[in-house]
C-alpha atoms as a PDB file:
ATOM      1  CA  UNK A   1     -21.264 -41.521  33.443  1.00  0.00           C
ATOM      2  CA  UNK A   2     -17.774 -41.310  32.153  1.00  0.00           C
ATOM      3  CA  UNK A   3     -17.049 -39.313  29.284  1.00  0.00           C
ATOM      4  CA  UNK A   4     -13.976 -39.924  26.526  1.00  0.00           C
ATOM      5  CA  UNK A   5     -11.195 -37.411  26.727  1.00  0.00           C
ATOM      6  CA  UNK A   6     -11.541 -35.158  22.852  1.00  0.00           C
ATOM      7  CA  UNK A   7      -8.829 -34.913  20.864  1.00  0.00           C
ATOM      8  CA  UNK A   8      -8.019 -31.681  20.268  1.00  0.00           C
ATOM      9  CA  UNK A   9      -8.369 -30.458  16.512  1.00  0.00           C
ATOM     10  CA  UNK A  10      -5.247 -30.114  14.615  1.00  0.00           C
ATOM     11  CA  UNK A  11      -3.841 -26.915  13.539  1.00  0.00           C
ATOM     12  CA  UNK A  12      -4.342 -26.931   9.712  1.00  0.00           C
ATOM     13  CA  UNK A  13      -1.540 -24.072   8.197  1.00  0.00           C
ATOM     14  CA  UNK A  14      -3.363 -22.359   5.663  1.00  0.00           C
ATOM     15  CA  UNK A  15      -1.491 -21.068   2.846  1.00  0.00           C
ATOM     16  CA  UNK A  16      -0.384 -17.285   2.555  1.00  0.00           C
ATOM     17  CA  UNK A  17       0.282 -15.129  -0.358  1.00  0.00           C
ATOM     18  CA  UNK A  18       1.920 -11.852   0.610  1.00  0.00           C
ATOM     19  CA  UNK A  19       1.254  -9.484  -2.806  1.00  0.00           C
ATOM     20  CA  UNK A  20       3.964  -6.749  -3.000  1.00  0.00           C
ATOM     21  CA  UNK A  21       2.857  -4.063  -5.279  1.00  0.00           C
ATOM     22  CA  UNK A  22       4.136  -0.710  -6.455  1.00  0.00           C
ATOM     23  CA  UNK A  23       1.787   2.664  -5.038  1.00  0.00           C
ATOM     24  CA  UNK A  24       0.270   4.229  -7.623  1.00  0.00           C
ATOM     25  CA  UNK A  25       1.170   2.449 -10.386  1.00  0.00           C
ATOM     26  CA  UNK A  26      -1.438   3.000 -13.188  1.00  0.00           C
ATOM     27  CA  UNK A  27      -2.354  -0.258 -14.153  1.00  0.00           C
ATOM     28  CA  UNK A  28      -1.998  -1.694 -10.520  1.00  0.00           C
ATOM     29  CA  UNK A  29      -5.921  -2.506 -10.158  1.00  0.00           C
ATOM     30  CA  UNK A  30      -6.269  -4.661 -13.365  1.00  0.00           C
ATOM     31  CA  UNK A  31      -3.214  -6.574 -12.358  1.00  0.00           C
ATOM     32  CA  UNK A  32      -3.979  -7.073  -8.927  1.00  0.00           C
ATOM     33  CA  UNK A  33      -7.697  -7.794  -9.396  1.00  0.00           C
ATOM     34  CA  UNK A  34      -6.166 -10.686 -12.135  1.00  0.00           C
ATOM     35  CA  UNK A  35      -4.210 -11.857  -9.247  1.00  0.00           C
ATOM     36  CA  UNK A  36      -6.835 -12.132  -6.585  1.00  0.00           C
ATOM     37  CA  UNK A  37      -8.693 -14.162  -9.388  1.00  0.00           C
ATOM     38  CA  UNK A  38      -6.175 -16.375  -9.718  1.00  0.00           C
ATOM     39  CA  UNK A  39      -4.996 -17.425  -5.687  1.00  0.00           C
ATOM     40  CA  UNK A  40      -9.031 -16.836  -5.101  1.00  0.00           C
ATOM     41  CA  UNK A  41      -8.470 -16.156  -1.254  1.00  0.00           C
ATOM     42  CA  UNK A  42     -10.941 -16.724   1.885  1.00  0.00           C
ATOM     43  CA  UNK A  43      -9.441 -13.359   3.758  1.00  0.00           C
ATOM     44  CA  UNK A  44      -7.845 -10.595   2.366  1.00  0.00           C
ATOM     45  CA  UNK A  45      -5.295  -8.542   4.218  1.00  0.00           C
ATOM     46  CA  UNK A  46      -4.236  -4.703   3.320  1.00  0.00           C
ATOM     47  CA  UNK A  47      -1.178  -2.517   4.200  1.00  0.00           C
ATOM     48  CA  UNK A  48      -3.004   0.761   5.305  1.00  0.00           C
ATOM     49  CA  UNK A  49      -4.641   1.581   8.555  1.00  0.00           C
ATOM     50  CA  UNK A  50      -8.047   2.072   9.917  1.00  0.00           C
ATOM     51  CA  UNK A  51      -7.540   5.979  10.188  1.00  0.00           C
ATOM     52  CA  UNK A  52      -5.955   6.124   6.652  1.00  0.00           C
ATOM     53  CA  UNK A  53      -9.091   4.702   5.907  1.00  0.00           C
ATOM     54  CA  UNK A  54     -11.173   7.141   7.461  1.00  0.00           C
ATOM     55  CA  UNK A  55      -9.090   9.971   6.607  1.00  0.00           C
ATOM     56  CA  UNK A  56     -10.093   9.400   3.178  1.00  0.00           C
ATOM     57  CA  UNK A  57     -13.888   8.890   3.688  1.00  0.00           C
ATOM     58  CA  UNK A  58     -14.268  12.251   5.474  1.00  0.00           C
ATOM     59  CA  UNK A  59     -11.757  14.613   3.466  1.00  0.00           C
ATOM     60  CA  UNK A  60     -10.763  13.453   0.171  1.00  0.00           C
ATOM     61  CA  UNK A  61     -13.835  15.270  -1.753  1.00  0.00           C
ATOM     62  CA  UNK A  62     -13.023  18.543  -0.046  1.00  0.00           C
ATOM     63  CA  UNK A  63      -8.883  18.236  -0.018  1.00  0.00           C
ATOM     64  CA  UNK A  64      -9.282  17.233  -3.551  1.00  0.00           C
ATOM     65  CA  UNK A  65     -11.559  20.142  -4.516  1.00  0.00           C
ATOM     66  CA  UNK A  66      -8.812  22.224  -2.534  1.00  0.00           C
ATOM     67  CA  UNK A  67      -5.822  21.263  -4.849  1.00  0.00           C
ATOM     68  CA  UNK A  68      -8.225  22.039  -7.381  1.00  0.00           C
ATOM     69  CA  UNK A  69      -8.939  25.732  -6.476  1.00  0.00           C
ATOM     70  CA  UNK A  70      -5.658  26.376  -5.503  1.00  0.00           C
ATOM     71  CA  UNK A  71      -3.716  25.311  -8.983  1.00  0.00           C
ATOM     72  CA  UNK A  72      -6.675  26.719 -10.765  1.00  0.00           C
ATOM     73  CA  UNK A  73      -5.774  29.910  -8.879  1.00  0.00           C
ATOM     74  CA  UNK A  74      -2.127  29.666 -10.083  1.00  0.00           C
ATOM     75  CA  UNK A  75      -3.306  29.222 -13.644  1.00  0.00           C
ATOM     76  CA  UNK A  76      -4.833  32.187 -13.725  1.00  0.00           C
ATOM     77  CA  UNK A  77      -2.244  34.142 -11.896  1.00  0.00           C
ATOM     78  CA  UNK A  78      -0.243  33.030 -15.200  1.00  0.00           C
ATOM     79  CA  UNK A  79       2.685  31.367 -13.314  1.00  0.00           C
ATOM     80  CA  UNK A  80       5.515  30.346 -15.993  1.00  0.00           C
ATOM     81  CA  UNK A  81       5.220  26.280 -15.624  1.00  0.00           C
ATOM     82  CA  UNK A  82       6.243  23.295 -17.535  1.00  0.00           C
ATOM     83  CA  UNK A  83       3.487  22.370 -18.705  1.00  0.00           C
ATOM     84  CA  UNK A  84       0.698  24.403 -20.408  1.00  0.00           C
ATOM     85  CA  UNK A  85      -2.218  23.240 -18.251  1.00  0.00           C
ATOM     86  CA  UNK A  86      -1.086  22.875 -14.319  1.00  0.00           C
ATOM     87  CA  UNK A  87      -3.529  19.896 -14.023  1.00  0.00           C
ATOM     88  CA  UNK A  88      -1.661  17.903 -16.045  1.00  0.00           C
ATOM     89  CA  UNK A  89       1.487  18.476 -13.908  1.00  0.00           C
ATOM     90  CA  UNK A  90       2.818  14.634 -13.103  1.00  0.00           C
ATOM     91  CA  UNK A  91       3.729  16.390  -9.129  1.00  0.00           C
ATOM     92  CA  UNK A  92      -0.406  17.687  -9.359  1.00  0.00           C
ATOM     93  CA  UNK A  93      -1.246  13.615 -10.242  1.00  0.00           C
ATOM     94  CA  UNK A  94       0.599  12.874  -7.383  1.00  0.00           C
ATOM     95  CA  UNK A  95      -0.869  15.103  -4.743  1.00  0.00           C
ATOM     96  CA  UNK A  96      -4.038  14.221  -5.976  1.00  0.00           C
ATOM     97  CA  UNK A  97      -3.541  10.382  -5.409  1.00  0.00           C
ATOM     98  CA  UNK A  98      -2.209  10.614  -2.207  1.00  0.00           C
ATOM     99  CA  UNK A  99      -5.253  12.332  -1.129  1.00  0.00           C
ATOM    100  CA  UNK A 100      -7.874   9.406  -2.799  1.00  0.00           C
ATOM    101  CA  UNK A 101      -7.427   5.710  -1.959  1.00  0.00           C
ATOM    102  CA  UNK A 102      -4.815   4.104  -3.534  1.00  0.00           C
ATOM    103  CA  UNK A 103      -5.938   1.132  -6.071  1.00  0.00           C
ATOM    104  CA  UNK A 104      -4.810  -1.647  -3.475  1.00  0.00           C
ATOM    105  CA  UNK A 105      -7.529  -0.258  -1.071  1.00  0.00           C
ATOM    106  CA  UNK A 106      -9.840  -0.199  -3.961  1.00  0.00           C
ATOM    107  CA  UNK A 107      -9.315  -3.530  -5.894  1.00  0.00           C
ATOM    108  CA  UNK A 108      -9.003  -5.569  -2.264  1.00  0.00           C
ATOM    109  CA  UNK A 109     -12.753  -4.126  -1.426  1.00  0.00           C
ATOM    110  CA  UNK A 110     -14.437  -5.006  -5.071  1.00  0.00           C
ATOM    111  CA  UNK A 111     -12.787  -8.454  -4.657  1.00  0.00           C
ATOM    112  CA  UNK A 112     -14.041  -8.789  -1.057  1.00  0.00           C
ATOM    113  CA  UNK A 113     -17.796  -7.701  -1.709  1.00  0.00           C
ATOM    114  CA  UNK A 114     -18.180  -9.379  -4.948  1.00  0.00           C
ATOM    115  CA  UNK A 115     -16.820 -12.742  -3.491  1.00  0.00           C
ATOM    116  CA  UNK A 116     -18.701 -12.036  -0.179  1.00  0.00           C
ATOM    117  CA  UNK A 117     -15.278 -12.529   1.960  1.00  0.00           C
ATOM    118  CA  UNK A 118     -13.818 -10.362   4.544  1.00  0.00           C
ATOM    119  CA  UNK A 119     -11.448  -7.765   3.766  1.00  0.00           C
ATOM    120  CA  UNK A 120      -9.399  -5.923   6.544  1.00  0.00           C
ATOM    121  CA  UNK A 121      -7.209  -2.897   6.838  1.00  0.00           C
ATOM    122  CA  UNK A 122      -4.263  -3.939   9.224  1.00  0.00           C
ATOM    123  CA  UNK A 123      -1.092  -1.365   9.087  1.00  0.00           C
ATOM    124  CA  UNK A 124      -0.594   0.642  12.740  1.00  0.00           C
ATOM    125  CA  UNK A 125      -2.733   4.249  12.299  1.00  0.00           C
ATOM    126  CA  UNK A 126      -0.019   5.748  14.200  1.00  0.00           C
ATOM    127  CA  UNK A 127       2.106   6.674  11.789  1.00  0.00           C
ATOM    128  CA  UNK A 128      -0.928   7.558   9.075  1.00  0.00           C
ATOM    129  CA  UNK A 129      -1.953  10.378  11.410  1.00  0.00           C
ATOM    130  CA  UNK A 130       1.322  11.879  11.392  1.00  0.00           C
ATOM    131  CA  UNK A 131       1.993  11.471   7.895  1.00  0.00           C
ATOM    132  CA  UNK A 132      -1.938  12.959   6.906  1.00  0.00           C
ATOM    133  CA  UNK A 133      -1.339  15.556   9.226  1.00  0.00           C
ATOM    134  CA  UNK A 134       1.888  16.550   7.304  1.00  0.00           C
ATOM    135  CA  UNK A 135      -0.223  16.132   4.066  1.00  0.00           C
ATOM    136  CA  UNK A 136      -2.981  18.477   5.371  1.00  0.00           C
ATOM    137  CA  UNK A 137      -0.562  20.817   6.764  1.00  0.00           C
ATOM    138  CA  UNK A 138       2.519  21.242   4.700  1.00  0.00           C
ATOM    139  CA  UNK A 139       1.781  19.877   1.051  1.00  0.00           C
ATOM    140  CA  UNK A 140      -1.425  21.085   0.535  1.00  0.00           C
ATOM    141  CA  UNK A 141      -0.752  25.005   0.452  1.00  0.00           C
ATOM    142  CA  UNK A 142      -0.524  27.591  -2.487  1.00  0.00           C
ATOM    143  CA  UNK A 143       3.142  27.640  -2.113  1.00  0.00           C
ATOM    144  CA  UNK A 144       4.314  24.386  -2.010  1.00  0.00           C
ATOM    145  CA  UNK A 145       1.899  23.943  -5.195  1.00  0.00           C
ATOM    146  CA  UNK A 146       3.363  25.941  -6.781  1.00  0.00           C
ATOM    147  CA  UNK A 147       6.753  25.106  -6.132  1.00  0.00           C
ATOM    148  CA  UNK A 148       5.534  21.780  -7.160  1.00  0.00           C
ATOM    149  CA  UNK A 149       4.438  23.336 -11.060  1.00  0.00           C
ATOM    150  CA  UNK A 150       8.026  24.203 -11.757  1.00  0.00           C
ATOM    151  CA  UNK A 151       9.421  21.575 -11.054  1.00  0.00           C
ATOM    152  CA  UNK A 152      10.803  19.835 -14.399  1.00  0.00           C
ATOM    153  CA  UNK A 153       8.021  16.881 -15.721  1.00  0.00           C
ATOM    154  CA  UNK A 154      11.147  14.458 -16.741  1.00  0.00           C
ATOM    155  CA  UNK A 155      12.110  13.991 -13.421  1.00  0.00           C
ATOM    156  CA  UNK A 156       8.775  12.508 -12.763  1.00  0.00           C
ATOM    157  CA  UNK A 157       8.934   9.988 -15.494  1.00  0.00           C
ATOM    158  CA  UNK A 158       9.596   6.378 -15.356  1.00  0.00           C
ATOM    159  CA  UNK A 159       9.097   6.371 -11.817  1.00  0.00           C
ATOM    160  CA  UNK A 160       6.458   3.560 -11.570  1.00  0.00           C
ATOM    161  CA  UNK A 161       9.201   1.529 -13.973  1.00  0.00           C
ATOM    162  CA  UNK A 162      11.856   2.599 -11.531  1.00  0.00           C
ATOM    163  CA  UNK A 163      10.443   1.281  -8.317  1.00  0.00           C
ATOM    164  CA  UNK A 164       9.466  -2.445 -10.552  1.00  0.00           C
ATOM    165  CA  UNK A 165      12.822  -2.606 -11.418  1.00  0.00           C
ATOM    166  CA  UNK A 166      13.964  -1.793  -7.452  1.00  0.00           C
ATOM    167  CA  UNK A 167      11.958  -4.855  -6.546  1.00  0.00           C
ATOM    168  CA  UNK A 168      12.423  -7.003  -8.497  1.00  0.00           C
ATOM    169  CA  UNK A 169      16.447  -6.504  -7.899  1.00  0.00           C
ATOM    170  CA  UNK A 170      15.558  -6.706  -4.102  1.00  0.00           C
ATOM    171  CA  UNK A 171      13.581  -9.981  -4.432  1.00  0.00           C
ATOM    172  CA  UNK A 172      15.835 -11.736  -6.529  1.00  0.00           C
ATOM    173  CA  UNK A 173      19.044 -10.792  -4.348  1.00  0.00           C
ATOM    174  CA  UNK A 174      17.462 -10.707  -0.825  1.00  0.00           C
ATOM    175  CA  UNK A 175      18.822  -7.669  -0.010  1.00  0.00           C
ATOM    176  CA  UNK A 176      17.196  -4.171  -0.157  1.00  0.00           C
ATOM    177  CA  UNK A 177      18.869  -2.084  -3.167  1.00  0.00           C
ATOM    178  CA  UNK A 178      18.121   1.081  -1.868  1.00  0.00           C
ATOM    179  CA  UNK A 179      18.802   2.911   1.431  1.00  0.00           C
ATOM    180  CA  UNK A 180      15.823   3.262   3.596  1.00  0.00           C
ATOM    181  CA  UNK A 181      17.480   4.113   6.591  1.00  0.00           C
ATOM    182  CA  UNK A 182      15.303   7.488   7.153  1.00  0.00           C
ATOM    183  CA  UNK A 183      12.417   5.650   7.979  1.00  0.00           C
ATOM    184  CA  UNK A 184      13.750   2.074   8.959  1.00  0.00           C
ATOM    185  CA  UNK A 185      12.078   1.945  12.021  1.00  0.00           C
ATOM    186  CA  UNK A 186       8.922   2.782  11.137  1.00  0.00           C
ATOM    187  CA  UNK A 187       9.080   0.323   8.738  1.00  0.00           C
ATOM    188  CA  UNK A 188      10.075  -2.124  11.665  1.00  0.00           C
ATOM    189  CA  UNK A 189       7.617  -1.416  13.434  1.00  0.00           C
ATOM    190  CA  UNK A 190       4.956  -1.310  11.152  1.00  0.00           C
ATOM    191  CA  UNK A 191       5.940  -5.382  10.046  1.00  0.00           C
ATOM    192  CA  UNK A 192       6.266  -6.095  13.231  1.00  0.00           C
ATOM    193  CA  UNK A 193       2.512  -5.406  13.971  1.00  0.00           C
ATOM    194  CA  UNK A 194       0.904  -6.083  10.611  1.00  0.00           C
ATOM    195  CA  UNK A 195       2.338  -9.803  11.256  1.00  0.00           C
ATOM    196  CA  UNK A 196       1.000  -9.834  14.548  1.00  0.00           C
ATOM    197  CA  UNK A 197      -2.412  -8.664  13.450  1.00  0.00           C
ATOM    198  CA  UNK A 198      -2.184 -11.524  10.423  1.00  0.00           C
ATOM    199  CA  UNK A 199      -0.903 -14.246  13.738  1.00  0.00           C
ATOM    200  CA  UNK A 200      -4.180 -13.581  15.284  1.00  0.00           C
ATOM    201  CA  UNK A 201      -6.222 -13.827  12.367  1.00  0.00           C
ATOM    202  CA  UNK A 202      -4.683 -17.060  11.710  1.00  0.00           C
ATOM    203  CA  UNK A 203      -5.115 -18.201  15.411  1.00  0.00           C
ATOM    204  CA  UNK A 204      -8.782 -17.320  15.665  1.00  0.00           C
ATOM    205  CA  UNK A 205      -9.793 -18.460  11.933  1.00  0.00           C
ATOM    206  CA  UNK A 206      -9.906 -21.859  10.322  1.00  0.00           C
ATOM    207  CA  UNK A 207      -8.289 -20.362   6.731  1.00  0.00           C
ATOM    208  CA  UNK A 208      -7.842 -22.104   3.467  1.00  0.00           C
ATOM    209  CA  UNK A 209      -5.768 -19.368   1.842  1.00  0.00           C
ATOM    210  CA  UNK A 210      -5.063 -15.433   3.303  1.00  0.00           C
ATOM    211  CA  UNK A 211      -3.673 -13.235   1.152  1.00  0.00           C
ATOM    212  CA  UNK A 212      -2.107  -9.560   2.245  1.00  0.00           C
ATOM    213  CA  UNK A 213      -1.651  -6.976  -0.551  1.00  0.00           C
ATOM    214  CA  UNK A 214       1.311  -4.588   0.876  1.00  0.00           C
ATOM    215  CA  UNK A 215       4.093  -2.426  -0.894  1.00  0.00           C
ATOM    216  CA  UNK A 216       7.166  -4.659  -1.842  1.00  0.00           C
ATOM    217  CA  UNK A 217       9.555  -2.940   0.643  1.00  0.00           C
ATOM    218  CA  UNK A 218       8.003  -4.659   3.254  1.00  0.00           C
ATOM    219  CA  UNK A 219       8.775  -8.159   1.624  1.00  0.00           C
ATOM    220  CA  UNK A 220      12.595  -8.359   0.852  1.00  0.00           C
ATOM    221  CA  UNK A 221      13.718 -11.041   2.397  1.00  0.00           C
ATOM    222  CA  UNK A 222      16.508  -8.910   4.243  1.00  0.00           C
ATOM    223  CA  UNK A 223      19.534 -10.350   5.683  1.00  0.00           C
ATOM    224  CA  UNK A 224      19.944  -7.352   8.641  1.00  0.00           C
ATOM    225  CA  UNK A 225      16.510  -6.446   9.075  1.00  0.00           C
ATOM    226  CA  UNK A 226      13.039  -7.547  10.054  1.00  0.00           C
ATOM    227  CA  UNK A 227      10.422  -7.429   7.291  1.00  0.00           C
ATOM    228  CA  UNK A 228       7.324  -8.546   7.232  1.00  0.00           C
ATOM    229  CA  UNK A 229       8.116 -11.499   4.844  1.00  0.00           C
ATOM    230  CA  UNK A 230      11.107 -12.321   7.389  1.00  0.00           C
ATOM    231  CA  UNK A 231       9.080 -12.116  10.430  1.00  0.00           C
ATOM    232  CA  UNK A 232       6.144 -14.688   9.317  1.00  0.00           C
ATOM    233  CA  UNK A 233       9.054 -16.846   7.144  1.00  0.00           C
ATOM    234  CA  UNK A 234       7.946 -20.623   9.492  1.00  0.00           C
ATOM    235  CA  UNK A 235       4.780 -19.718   8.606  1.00  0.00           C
ATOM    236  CA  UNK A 236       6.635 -20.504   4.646  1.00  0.00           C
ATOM    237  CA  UNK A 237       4.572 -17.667   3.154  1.00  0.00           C
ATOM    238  CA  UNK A 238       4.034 -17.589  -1.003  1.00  0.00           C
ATOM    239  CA  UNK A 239       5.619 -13.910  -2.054  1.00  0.00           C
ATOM    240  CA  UNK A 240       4.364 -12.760  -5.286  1.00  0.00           C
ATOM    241  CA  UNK A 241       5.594  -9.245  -6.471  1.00  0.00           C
ATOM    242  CA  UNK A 242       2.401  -7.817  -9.148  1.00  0.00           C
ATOM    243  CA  UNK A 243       4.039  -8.166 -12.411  1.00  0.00           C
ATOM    244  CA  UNK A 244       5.153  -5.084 -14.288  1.00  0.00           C
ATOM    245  CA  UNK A 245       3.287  -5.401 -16.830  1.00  0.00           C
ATOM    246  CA  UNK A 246      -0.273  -5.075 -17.540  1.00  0.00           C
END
């Protein structure tokens, strides 16, 4: 009995929204959770890695209730500083959010569980284990703490605003408008996997919409460099930077 040949079934592009946000910008979850609203993806992508991931479920409580001791500590030593209370130190914020999970990691889960749709941390752990260890190791100690009290508040100030108005020069003129050159390669390498990881996930999965949440660097549309906007560009990706306002 003969059979007819089967038509293979054709590759259906589904669309992509690559999200480029600003870390630790205070209203980022609102915004972002508006956002995923709005596109209403099937799969949601994340810039951080598995061990970043992990990291954070096994030692934020206890590195967090280790800043804690320690700036308490220099409180009541009576170190000169800024600011009356230490906690309220803008460089003791940011210690304390690099040790938590940042709001894209947050808002991409509650999206994912409450719409019942899979979520997925893709960046390369490599470079998360040596930038934790660092963390562990170097920033998290009485002294750099307390280095970190004196420093002058200002300085800290308007940086959220600063890095908005970074990106949205870099979208609009295609070119990066700051130099990055210290870490250009991880950065290469980084979008180089993340847009492998997002190929697969394409190739394997018959996708309506995907949308990755990553930090805007990583979607310039560079002339000189690979990014990963650049590297999935015949794929003719949506890029949306989170507004910069709430």
């Amino acid at each position: 009995m003969s059979t007819l040949p089967t038509t293979p079934t054709p590759f259906v592009m589904a669309d992509i929204v690559l999200v480029g946000t600003v870390h630790r910008d205070p209203h980022g979850h609102h915004k972002l959770l508006s956002l995923l609203h709005r596109e209403d993806p099937e799969y949601i992508t994340l810039e951080m890695s598995p061990y970043a991931v992990e990291f954070r479920k096994k030692k934020r409580v206890a590195l967090t209730k280790k800043v804690c001791d320690m700036v308490g500590e220099l409180g009541r030593e009576g170190l000169a500083v800024p600011y009356p209370d230490p906690f309220s130190h803008p460089t003791i914020g940011n210690v304390l959010t690099l040790v938590d999970f940042p709001y894209e990691y947050l808002t991409a889960s509650f999206f994912s569980k409450s719409r019942h749709i899979p979520f997925e941390c893709i960046d390369k752990s490599y470079f998360s284990k040596k930038r934790l260890s660092k963390l562990e190791r170097e920033l998290i100690t009485k002294e750099n703490l307390r280095a970190l009290i004196r420093w002058d508040p200002e300085e800290f100030k308007g940086g959220v605003d600063r890095e908005y108005t970074m990106a949205t020069l870099a979208f609009k003129s295609g070119q990066m408008t700051i130099d990055r050159s210290s870490n250009h390669q991880e950065l290469v390498t980084r979008d180089r996997y993340m847009a492998k990881r997002i190929r697969k996930l394409l190739r394997s999965l018959n996708l309506r919409k995907l949308v990755h949440i990553g930090g805007w660097e990583h979607l310039v549309d560079a002339e000189k460099r690979e990014t990963l906007f650049t590297l999935l560009s015949d794929l003719h990706p949506q890029r949306v930077l989170l507004p910069r306002s709430p």
